[in-house]
C-alpha atoms as a PDB file:
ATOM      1  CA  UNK A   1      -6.816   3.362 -12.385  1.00  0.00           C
ATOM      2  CA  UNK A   2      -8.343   4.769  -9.595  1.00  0.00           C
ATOM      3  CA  UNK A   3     -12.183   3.580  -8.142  1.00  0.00           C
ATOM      4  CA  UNK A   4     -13.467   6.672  -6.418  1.00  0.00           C
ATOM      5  CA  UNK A   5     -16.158   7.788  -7.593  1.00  0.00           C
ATOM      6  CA  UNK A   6     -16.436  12.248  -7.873  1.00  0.00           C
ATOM      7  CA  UNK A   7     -19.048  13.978  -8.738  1.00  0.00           C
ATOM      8  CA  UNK A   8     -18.740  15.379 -11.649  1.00  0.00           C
ATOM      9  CA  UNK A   9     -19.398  19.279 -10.505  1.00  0.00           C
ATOM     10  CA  UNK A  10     -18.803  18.294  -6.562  1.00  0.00           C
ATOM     11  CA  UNK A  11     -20.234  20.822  -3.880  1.00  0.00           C
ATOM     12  CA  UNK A  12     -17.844  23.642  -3.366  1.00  0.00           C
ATOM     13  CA  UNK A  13     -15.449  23.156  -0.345  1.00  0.00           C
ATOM     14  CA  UNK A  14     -17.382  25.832   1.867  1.00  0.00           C
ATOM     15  CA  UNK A  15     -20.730  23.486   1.243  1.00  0.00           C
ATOM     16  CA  UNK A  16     -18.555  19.993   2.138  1.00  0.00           C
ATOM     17  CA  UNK A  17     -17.486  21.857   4.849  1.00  0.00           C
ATOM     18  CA  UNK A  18     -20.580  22.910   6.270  1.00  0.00           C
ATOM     19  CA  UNK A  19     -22.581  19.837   5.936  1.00  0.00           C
ATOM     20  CA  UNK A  20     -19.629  18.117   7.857  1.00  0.00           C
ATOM     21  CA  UNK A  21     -20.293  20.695  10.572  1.00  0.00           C
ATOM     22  CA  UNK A  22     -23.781  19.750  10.594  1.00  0.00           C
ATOM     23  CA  UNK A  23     -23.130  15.837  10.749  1.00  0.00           C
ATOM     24  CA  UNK A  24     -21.387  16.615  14.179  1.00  0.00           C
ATOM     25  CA  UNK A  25     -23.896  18.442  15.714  1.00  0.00           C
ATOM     26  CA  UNK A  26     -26.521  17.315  17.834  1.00  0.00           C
ATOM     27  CA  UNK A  27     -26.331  13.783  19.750  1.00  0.00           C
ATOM     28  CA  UNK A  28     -24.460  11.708  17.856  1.00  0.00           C
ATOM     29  CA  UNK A  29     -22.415  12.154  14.661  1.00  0.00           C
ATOM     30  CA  UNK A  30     -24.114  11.518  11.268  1.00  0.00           C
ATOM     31  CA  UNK A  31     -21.796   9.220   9.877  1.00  0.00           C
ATOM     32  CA  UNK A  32     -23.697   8.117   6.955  1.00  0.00           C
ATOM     33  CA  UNK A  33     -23.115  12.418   5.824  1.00  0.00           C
ATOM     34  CA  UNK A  34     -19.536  12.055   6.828  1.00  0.00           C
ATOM     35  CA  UNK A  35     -19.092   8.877   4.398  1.00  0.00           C
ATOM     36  CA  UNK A  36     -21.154  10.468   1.426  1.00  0.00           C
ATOM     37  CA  UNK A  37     -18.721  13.239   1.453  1.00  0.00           C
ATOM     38  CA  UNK A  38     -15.407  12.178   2.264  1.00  0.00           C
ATOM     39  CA  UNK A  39     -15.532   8.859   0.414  1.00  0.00           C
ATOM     40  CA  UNK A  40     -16.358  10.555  -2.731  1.00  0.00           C
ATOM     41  CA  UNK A  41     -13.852  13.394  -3.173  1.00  0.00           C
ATOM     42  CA  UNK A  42     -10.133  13.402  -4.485  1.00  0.00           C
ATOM     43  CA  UNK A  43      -7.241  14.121  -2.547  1.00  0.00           C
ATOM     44  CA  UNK A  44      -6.750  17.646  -3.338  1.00  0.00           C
ATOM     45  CA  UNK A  45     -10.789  17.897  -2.725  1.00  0.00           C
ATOM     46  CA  UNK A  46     -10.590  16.664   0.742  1.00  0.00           C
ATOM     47  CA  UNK A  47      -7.413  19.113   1.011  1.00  0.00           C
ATOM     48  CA  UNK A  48      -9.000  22.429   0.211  1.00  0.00           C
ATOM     49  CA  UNK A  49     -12.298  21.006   2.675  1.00  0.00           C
ATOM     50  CA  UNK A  50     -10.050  20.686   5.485  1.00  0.00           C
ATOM     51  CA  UNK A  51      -8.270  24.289   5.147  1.00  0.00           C
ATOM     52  CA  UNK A  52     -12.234  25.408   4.252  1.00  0.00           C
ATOM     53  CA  UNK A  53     -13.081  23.912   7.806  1.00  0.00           C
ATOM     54  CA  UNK A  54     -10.285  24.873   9.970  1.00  0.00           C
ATOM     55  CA  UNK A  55     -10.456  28.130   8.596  1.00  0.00           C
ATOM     56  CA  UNK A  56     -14.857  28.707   8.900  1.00  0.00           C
ATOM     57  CA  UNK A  57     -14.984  26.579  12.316  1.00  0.00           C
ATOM     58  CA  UNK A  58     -11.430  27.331  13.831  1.00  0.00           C
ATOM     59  CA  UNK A  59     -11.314  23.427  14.267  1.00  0.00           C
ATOM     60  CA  UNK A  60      -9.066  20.780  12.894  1.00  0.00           C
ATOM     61  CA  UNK A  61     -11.174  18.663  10.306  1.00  0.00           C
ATOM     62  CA  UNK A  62      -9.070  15.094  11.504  1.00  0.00           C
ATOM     63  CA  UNK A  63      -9.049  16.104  15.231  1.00  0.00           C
ATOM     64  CA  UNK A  64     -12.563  16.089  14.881  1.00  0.00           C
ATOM     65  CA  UNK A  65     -13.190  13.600  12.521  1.00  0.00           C
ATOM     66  CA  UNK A  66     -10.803  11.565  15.215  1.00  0.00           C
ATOM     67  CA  UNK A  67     -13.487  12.103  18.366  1.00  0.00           C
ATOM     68  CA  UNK A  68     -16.654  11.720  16.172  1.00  0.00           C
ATOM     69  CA  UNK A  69     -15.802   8.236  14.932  1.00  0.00           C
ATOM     70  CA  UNK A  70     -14.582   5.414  16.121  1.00  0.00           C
ATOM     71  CA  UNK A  71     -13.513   1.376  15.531  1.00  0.00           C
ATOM     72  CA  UNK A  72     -12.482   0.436  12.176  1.00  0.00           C
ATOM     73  CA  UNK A  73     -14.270   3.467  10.174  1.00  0.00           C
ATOM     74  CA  UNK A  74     -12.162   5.872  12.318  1.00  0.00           C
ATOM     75  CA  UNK A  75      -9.039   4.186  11.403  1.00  0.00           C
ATOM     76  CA  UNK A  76      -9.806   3.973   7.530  1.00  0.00           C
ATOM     77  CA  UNK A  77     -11.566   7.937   7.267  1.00  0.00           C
ATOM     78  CA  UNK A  78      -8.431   9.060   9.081  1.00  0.00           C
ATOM     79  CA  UNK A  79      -6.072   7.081   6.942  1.00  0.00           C
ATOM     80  CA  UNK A  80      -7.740   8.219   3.749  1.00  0.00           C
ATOM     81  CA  UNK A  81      -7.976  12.215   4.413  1.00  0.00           C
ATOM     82  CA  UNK A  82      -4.357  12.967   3.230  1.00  0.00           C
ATOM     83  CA  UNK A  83      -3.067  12.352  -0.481  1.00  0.00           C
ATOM     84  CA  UNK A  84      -1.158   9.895  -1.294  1.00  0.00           C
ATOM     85  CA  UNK A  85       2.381  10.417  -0.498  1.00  0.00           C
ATOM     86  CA  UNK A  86       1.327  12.052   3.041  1.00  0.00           C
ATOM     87  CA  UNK A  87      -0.679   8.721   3.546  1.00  0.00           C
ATOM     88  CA  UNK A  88       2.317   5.782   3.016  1.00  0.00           C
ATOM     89  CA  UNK A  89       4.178   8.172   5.139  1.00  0.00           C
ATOM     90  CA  UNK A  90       1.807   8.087   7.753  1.00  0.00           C
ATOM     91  CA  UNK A  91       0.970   4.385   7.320  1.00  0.00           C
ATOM     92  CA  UNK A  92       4.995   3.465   7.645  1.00  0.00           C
ATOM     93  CA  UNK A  93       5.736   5.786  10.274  1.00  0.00           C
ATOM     94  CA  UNK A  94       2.731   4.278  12.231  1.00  0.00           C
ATOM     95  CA  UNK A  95       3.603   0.726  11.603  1.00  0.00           C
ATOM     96  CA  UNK A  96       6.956   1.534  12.856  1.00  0.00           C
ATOM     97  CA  UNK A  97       5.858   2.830  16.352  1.00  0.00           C
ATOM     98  CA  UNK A  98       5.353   0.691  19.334  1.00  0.00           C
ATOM     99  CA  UNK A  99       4.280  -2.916  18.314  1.00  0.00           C
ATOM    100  CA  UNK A 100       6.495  -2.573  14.937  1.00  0.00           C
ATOM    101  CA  UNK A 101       3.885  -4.058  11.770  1.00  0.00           C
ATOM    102  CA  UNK A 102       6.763  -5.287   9.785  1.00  0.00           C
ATOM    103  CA  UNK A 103       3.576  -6.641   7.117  1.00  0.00           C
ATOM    104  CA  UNK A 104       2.468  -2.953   6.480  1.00  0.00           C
ATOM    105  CA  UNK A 105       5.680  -0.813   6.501  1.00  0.00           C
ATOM    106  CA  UNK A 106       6.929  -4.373   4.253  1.00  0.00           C
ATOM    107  CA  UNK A 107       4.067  -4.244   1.783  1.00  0.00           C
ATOM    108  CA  UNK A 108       3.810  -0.113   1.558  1.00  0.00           C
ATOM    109  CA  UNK A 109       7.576   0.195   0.684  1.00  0.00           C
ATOM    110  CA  UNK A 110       8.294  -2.792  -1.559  1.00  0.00           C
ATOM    111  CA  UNK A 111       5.283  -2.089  -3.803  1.00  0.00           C
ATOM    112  CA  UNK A 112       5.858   1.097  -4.608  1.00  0.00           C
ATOM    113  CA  UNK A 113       7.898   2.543  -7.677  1.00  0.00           C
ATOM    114  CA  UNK A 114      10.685   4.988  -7.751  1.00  0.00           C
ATOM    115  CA  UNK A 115       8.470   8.098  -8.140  1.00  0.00           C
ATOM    116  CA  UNK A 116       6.587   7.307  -5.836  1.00  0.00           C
ATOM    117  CA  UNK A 117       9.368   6.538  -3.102  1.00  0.00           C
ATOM    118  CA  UNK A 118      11.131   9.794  -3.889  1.00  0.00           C
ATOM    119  CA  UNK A 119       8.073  11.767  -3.023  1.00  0.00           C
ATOM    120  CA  UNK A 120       7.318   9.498   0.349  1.00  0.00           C
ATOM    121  CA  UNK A 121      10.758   9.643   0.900  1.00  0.00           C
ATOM    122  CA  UNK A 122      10.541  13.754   1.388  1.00  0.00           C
ATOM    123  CA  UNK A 123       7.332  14.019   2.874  1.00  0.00           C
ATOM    124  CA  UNK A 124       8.044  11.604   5.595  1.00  0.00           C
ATOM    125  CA  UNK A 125      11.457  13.862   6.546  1.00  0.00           C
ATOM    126  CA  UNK A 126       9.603  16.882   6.344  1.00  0.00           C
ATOM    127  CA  UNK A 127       6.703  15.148   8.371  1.00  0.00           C
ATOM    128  CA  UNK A 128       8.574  13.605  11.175  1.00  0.00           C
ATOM    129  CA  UNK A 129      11.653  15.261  11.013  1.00  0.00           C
ATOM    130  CA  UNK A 130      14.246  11.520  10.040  1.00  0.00           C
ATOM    131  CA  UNK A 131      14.872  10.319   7.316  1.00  0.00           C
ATOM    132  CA  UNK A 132      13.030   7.303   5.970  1.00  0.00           C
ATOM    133  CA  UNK A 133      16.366   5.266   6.097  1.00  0.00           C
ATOM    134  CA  UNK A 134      17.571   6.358   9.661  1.00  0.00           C
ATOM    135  CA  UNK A 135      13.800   5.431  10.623  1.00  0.00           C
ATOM    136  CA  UNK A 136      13.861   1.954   9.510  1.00  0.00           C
ATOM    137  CA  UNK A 137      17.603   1.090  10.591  1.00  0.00           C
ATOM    138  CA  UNK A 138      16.757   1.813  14.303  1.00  0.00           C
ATOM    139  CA  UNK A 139      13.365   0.182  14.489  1.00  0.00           C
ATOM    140  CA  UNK A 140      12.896  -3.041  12.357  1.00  0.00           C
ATOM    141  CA  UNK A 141      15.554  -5.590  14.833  1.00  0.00           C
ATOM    142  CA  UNK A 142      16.021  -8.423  11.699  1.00  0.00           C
ATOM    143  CA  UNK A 143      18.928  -8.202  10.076  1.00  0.00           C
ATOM    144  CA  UNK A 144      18.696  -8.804   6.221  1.00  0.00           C
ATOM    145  CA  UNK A 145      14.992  -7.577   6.521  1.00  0.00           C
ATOM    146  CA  UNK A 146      16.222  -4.479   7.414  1.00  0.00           C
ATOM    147  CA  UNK A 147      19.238  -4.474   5.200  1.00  0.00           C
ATOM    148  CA  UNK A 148      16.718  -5.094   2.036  1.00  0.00           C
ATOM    149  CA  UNK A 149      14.183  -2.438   3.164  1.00  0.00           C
ATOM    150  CA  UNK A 150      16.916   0.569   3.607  1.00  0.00           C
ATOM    151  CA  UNK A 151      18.460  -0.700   0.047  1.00  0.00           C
ATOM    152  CA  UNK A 152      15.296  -0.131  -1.004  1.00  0.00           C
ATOM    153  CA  UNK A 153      14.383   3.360  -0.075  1.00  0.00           C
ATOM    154  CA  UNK A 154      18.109   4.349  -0.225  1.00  0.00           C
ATOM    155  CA  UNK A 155      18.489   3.479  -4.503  1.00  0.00           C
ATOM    156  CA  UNK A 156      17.548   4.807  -7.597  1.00  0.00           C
ATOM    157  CA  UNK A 157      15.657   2.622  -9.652  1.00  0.00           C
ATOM    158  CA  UNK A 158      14.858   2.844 -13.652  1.00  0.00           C
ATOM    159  CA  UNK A 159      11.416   3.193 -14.315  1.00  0.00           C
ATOM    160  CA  UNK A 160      11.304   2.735 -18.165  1.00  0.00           C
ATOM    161  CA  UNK A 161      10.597  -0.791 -19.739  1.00  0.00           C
ATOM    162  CA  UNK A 162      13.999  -1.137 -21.424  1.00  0.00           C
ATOM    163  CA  UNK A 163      16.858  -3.565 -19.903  1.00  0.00           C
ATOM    164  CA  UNK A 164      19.848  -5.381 -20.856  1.00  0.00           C
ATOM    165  CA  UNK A 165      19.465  -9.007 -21.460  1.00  0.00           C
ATOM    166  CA  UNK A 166      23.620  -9.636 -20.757  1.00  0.00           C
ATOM    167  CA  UNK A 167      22.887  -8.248 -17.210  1.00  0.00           C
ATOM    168  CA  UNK A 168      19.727 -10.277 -17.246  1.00  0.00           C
ATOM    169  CA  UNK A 169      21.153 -13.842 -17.723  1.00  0.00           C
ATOM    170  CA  UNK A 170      24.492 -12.289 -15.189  1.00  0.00           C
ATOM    171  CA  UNK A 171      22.223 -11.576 -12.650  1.00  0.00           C
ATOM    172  CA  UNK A 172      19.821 -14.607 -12.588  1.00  0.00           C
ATOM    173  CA  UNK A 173      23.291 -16.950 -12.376  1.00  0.00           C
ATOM    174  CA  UNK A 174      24.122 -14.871  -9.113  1.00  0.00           C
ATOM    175  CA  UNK A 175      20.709 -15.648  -7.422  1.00  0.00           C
ATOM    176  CA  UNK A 176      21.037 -19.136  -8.134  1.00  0.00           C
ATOM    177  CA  UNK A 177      24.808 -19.152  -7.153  1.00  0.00           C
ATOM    178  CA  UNK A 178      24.046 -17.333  -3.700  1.00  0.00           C
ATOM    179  CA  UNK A 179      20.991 -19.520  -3.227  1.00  0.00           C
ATOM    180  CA  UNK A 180      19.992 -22.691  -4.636  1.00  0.00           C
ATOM    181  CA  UNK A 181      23.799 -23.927  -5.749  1.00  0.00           C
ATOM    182  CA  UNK A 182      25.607 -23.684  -2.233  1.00  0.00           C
ATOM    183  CA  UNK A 183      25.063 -24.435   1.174  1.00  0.00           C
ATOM    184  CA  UNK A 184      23.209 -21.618   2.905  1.00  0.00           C
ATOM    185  CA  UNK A 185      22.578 -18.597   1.378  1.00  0.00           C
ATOM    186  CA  UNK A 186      24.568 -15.318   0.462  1.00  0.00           C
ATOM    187  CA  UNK A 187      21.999 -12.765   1.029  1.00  0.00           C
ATOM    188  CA  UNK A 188      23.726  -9.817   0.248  1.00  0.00           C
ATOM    189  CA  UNK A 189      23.689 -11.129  -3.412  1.00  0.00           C
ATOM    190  CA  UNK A 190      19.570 -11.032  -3.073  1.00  0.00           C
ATOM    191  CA  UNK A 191      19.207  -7.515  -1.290  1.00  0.00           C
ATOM    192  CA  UNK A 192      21.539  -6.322  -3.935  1.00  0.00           C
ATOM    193  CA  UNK A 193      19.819  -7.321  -7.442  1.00  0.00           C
ATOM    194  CA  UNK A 194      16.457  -6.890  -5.864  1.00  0.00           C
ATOM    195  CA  UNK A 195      17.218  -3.142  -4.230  1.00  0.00           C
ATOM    196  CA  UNK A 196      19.088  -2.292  -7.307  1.00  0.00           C
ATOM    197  CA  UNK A 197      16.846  -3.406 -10.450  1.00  0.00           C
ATOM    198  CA  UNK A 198      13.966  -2.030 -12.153  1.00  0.00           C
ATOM    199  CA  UNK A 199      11.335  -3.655 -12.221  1.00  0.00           C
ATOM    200  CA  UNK A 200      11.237  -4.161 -15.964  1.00  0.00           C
ATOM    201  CA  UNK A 201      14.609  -6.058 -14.801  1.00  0.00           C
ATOM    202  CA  UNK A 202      13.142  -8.140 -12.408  1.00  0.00           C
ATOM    203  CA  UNK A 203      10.427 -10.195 -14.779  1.00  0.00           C
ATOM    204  CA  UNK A 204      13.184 -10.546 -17.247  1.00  0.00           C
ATOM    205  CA  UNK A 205      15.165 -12.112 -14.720  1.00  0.00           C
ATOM    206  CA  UNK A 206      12.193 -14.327 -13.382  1.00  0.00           C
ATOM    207  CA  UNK A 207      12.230 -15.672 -17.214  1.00  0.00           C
ATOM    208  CA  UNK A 208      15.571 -15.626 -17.542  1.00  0.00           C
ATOM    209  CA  UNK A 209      15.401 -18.012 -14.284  1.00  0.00           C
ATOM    210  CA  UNK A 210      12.960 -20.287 -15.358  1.00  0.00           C
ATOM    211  CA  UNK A 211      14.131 -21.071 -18.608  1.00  0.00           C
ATOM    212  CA  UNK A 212      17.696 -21.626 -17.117  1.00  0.00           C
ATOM    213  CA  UNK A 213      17.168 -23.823 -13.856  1.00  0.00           C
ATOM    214  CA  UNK A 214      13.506 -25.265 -14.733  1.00  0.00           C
ATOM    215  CA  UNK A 215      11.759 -23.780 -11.744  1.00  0.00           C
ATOM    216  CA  UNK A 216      10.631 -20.196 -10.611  1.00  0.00           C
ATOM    217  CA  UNK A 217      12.307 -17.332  -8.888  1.00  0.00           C
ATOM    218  CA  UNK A 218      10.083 -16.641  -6.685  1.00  0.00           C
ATOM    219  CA  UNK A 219       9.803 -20.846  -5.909  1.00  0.00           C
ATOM    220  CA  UNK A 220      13.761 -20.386  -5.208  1.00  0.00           C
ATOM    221  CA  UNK A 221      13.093 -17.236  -2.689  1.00  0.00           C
ATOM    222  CA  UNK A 222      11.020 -18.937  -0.627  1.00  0.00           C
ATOM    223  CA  UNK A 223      13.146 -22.337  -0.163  1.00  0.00           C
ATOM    224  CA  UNK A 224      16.308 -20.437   0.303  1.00  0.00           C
ATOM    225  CA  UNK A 225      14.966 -17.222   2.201  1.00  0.00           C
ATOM    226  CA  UNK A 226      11.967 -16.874   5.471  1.00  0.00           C
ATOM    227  CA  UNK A 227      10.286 -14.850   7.710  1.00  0.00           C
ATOM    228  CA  UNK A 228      10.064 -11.157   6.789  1.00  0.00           C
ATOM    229  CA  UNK A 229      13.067 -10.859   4.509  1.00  0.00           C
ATOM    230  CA  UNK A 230      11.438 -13.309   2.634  1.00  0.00           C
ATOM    231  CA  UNK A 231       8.161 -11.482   2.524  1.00  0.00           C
ATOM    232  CA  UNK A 232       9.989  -8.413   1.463  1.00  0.00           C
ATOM    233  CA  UNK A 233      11.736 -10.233  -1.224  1.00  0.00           C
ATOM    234  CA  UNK A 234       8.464 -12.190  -2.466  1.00  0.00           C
ATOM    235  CA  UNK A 235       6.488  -8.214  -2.292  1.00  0.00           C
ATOM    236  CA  UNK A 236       9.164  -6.897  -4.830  1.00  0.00           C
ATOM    237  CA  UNK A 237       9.508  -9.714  -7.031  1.00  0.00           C
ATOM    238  CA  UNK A 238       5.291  -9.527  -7.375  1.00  0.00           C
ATOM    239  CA  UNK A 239       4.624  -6.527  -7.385  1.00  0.00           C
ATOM    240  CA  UNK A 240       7.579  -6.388 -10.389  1.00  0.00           C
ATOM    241  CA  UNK A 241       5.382  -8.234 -12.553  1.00  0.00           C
ATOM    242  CA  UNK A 242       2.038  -7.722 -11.698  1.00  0.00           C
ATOM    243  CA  UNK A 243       0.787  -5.394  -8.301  1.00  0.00           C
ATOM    244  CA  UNK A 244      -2.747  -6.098  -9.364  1.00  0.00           C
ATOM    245  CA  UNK A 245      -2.199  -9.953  -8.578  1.00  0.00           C
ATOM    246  CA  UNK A 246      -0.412  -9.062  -6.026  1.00  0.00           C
ATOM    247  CA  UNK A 247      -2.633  -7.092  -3.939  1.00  0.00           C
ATOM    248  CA  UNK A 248      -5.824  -9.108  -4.885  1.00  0.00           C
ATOM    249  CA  UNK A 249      -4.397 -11.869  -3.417  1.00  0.00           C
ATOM    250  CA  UNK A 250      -3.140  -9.634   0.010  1.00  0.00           C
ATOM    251  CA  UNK A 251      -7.006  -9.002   0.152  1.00  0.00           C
ATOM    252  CA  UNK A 252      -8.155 -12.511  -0.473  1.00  0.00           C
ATOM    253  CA  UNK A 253      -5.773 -13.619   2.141  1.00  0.00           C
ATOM    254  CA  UNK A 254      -7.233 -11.064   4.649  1.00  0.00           C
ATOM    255  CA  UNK A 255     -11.154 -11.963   4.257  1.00  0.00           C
ATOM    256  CA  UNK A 256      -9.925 -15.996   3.755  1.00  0.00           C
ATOM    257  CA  UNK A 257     -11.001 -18.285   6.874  1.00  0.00           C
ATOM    258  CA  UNK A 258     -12.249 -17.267   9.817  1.00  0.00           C
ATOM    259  CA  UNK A 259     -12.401 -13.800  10.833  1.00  0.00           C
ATOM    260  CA  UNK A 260     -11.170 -10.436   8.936  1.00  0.00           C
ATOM    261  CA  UNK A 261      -7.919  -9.245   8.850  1.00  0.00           C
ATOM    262  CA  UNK A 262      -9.158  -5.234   9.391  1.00  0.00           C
ATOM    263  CA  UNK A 263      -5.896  -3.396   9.633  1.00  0.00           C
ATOM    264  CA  UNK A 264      -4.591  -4.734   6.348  1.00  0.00           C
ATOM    265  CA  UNK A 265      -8.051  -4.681   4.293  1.00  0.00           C
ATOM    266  CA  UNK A 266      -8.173  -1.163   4.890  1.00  0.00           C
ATOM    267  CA  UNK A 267      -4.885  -0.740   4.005  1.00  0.00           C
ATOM    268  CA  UNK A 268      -4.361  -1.650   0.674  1.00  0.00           C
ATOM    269  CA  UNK A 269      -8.154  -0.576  -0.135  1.00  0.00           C
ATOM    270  CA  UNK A 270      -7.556   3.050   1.457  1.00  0.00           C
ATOM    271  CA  UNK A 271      -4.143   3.119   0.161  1.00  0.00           C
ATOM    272  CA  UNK A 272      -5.305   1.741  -3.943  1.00  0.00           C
ATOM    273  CA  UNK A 273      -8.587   3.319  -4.430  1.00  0.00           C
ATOM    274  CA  UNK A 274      -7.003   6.559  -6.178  1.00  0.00           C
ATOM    275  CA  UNK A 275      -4.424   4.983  -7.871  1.00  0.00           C
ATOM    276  CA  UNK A 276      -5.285   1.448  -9.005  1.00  0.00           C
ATOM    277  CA  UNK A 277      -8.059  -0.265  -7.282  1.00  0.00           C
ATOM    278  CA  UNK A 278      -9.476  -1.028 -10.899  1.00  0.00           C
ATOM    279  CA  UNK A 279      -7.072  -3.112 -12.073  1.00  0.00           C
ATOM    280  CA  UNK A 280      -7.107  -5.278  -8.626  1.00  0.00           C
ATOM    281  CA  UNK A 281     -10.824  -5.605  -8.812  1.00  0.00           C
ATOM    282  CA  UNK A 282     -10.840  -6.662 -12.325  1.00  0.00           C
ATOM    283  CA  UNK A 283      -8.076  -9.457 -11.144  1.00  0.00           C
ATOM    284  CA  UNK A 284      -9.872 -10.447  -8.030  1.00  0.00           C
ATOM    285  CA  UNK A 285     -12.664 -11.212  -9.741  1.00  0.00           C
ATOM    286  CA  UNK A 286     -10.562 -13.249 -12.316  1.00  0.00           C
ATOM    287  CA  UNK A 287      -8.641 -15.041  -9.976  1.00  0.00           C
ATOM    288  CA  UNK A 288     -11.469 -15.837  -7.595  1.00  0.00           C
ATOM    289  CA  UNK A 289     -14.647 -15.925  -9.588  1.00  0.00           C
ATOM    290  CA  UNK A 290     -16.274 -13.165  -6.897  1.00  0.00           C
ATOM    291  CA  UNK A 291     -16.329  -9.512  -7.311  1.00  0.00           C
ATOM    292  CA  UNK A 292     -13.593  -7.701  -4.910  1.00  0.00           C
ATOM    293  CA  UNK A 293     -16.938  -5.940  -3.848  1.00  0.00           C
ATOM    294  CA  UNK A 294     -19.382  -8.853  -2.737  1.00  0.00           C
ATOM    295  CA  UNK A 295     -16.369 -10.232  -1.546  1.00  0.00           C
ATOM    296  CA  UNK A 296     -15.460  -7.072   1.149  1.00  0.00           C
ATOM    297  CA  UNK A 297     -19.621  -6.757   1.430  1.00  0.00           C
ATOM    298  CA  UNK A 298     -19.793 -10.593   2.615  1.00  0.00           C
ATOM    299  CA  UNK A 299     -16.509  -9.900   5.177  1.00  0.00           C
ATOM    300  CA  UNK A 300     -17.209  -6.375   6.875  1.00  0.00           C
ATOM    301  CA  UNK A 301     -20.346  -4.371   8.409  1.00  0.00           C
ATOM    302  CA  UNK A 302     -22.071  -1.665   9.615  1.00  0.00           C
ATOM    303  CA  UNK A 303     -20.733   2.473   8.266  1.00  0.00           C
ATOM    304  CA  UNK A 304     -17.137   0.832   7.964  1.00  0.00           C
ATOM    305  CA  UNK A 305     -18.504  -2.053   5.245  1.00  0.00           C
ATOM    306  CA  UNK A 306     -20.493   1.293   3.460  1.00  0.00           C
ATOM    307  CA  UNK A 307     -17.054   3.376   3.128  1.00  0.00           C
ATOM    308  CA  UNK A 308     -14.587   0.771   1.949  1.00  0.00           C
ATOM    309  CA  UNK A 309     -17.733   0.153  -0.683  1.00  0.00           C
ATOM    310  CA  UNK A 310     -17.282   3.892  -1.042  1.00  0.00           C
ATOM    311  CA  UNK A 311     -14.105   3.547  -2.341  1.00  0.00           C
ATOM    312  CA  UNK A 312     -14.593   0.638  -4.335  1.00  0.00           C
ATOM    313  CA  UNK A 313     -16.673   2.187  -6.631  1.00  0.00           C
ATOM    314  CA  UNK A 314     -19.370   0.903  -8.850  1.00  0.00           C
ATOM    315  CA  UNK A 315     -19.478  -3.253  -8.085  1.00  0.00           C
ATOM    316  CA  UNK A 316     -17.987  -4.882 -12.061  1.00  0.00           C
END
């Protein structure tokens, strides 16, 4: 359930447009105009305002959007202007470049479903011209991480709730086989249940796994597995059975101690807000006894603090 708050009978795109126009002029951009608009318009709003601009002004919307802004509001604006699809394929294909952010390409591609992937999957190829797969084989260097991550883009998962509970029970005695039960671990058996199940699936098998060996699955991954395969692993398995819990806690982890982890609070909050942002407030604010909005308030400032509040909609 998405956060963003529209106007119920918006401006048209020419007026958006226009009044964008008008925030550039003059010394200075009026950012607190830019925000107002952009922050509180749908994807295929901020669509038709860009082809409105580029065609009235003979100017790219994002080019200039890119030189009017700057810091950390320049990164999240610019992040948030495509839809949804367009934007994990951006945020991978970014994360992938130069310094390589294993965290964000991780979290955007083991959180999403099968629907979802599929559609990435084609806009990145038609975007950058590779596919996903060939993309991640040549630039992420660690081994099973990588392994896991092309499994993962590569299959086609089930969607539906229904599963097999013979399968179930088979495939939680493999984990512990290839894990906890032997010396070292077998991998392969891991990238292969946990590319290859829905994740209906999964949970089952997290049960199935508790009530069998007396401990948790995800307690297992993390003695028998590290670094960013591990991360990968631990993304699926969570986000399996709950990606509310799992991405309050990314955020609580990213305002936690000192200093603000920027790149990745704008991500998930610029990546959620249209598609679930609801459901992680309400279990923020469950889980932590603050509001995901005071929290963000308390941890950020100036125009970038007033558009991720934007997005975040009404504070609960």
């Amino acid at each position: 359930m998405a956060s963003v708050i529209v106007p119920p009978v918006p401006p048209s795109p020419r007026d958006d447009a226009l009044h964008l126009y008008r925030a550039f002029k003059g010394f200075g951009c009026d950012t607190a105009a830019v925000i107002n608009i952009l922050a509180h318009r749908n994807g295929m709003q901020r669509a038709a305002i860009e082809k409105e601009y580029k065609a009235t002004y003979s100017e790219d919307l994002n080019k200039r959007l890119s030189s009017e802004l700057s810091g950390h509001l320049k990164k999240a604006v610019l992040m948030w202007m495509p839809d949804l699809a367009m934007r994990d394929a951006n945020v991978v294909h970014h994360a992938l470049e130069g310094d390589v952010d294993l965290k964000g390409a991780t979290e955007v591609i083991c959180s999403r479903t099968p629907s979802q992937m599929r559609q990435f999957k084609q806009i990145y190829f038609s975007s950058f011209g590779v596919d996903l797969e060939t993309d991640l084989a040549k630039k992420i260097s660690s081994g099973d991480h990588r392994k896991l991550l092309v499994a993962y883009v590569k299959v086609p998962r089930y969607e539906g709730p229904e599963y097999d509970q013979g399968i179930v029970k088979t495939d939680a005695e493999a984990l512990y086989k290839a894990g906890e039960k032997k010396l070292g671990t077998d991998e392969k058996v891991f990238i292969q249940i946990f590319s290859e199940r829905s994740r209906a699936h999964l949970v089952a098998i997290c049960s199935a796994y508790q009530s069998m060996y007396g401990h948790s699955l995800e307690k297992a991954v993390k003695k028998e597995t590290s670094g960013s395969f591990s991360h990968a692993l631990l993304t699926i398995l969570r986000c399996a059975d709950h990606p509310g819990k799992y991405f309050a806690r990314v955020l609580r982890k990213a305002m936690k101690g000192l200093g603000t982890d920027d790149p990745t609070l704008i991500r998930v909050i610029v990546t959620r807000a249209e598609f679930d942002m609801q459901y992680i407030k309400s279990e923020y604010r469950n889980k932590y006894g603050k509001s995901l909005h005071d929290a963000v308030h308390s941890d950020t400032s100036g125009n970038y603090r007033t558009f991720l509040l934007s997005l975040l909609g009404n504070n609960p």
